[in-house]
C-alpha atoms as a PDB file:
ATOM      1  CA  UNK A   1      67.450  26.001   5.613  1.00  0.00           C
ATOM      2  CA  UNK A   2      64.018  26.293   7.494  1.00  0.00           C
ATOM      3  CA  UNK A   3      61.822  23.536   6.510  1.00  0.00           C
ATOM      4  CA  UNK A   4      58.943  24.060   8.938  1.00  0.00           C
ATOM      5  CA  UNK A   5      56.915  26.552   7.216  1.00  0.00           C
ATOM      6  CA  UNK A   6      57.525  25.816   2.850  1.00  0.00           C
ATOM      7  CA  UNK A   7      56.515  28.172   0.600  1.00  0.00           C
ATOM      8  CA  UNK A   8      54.511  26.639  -2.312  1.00  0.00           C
ATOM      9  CA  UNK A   9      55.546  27.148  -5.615  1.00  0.00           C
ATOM     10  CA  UNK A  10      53.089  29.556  -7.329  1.00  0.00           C
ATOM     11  CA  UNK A  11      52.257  31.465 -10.493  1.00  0.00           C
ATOM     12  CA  UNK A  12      49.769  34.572 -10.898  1.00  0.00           C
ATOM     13  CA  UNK A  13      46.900  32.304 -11.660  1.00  0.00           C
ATOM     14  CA  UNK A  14      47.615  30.020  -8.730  1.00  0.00           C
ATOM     15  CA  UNK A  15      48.129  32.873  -6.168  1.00  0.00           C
ATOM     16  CA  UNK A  16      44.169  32.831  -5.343  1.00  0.00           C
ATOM     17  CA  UNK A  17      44.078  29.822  -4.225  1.00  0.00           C
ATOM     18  CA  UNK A  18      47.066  30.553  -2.101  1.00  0.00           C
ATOM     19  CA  UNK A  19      45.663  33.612  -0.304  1.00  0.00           C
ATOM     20  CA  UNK A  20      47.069  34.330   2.968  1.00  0.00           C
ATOM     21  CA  UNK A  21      49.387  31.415   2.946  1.00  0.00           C
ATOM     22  CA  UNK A  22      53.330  31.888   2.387  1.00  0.00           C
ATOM     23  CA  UNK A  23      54.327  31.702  -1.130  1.00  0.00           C
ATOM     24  CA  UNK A  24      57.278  31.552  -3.532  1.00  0.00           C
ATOM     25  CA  UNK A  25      57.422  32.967  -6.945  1.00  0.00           C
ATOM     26  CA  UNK A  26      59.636  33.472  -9.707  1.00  0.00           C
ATOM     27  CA  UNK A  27      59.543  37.076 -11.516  1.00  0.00           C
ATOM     28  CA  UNK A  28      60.641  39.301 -14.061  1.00  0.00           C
ATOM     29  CA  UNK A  29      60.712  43.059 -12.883  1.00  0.00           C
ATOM     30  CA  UNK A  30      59.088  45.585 -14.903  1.00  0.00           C
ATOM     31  CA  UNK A  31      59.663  48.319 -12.968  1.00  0.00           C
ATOM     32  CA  UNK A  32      60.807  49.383  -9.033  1.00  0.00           C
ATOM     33  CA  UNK A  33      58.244  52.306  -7.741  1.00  0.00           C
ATOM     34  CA  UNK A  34      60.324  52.660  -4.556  1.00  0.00           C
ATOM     35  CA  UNK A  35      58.955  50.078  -2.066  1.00  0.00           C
ATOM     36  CA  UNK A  36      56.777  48.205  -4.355  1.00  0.00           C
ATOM     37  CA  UNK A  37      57.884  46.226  -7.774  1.00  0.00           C
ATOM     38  CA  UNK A  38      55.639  45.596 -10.581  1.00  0.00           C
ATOM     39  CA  UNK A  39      57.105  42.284 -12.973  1.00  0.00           C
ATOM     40  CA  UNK A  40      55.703  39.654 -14.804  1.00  0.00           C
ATOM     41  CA  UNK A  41      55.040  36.229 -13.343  1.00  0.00           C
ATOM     42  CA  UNK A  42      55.976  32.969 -15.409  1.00  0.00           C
ATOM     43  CA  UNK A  43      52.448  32.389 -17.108  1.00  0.00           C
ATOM     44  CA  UNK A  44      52.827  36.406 -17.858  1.00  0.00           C
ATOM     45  CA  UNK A  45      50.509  37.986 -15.453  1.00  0.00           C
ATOM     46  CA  UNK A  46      51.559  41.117 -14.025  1.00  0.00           C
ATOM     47  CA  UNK A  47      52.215  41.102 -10.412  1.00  0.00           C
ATOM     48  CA  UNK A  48      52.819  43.652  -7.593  1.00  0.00           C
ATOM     49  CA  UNK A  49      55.153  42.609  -4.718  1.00  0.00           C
ATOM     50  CA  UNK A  50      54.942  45.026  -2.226  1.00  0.00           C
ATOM     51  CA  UNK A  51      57.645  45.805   0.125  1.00  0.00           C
ATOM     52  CA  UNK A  52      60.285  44.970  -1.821  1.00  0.00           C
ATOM     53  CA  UNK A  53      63.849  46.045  -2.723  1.00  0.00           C
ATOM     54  CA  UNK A  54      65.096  47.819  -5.437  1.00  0.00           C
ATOM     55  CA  UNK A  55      65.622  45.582  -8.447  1.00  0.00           C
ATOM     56  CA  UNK A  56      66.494  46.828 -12.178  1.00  0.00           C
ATOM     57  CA  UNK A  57      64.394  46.284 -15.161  1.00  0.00           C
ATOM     58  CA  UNK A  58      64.091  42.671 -16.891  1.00  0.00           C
ATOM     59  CA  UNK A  59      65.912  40.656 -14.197  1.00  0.00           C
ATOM     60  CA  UNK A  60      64.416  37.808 -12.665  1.00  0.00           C
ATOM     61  CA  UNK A  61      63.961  37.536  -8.927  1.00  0.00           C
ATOM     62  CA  UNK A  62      62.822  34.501  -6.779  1.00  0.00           C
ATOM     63  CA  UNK A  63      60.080  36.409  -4.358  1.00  0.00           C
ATOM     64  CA  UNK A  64      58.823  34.397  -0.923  1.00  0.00           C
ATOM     65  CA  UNK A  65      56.116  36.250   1.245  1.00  0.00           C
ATOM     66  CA  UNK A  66      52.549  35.928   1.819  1.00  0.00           C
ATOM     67  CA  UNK A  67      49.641  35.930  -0.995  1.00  0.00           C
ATOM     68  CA  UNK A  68      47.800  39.092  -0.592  1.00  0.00           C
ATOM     69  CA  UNK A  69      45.051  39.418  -3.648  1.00  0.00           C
ATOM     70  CA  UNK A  70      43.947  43.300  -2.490  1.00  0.00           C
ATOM     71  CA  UNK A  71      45.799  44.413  -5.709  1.00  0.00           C
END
């Protein structure tokens, strides 16, 4: 396990605060539009986590990457 760069435990709301820093978050897909999946975060914000892979409808994936508020 790599422990020199954590991800910090985020929801939707918490992701601007976050921004540009590496981030871990726990959601429920929506729907998979190819390279980019749309899913609800735990506080149930809708979130777009680009770059993806292909995920079907109403599971829950843990997603770790970088906070990017463009969308």
């Amino acid at each position: 396990m790599d422990t020199s760069s954590p991800a910090v435990f985020v929801n939707a709301d918490l992701l601007k605060v976050y921004q540009d820093r590496r981030v871990r978050a726990v959601v429920q897909v929506a729907r998979d539009e190819g390279a980019t999946m749309v899913g609800q975060s735990t506080d149930g914000h809708q979130l777009i986590v680009k770059g993806s892979p292909s995920f079907p409808p109403s599971h829950f994936v843990e997603v770790i990457g970088i906070a990017d508020g463009a969308s």
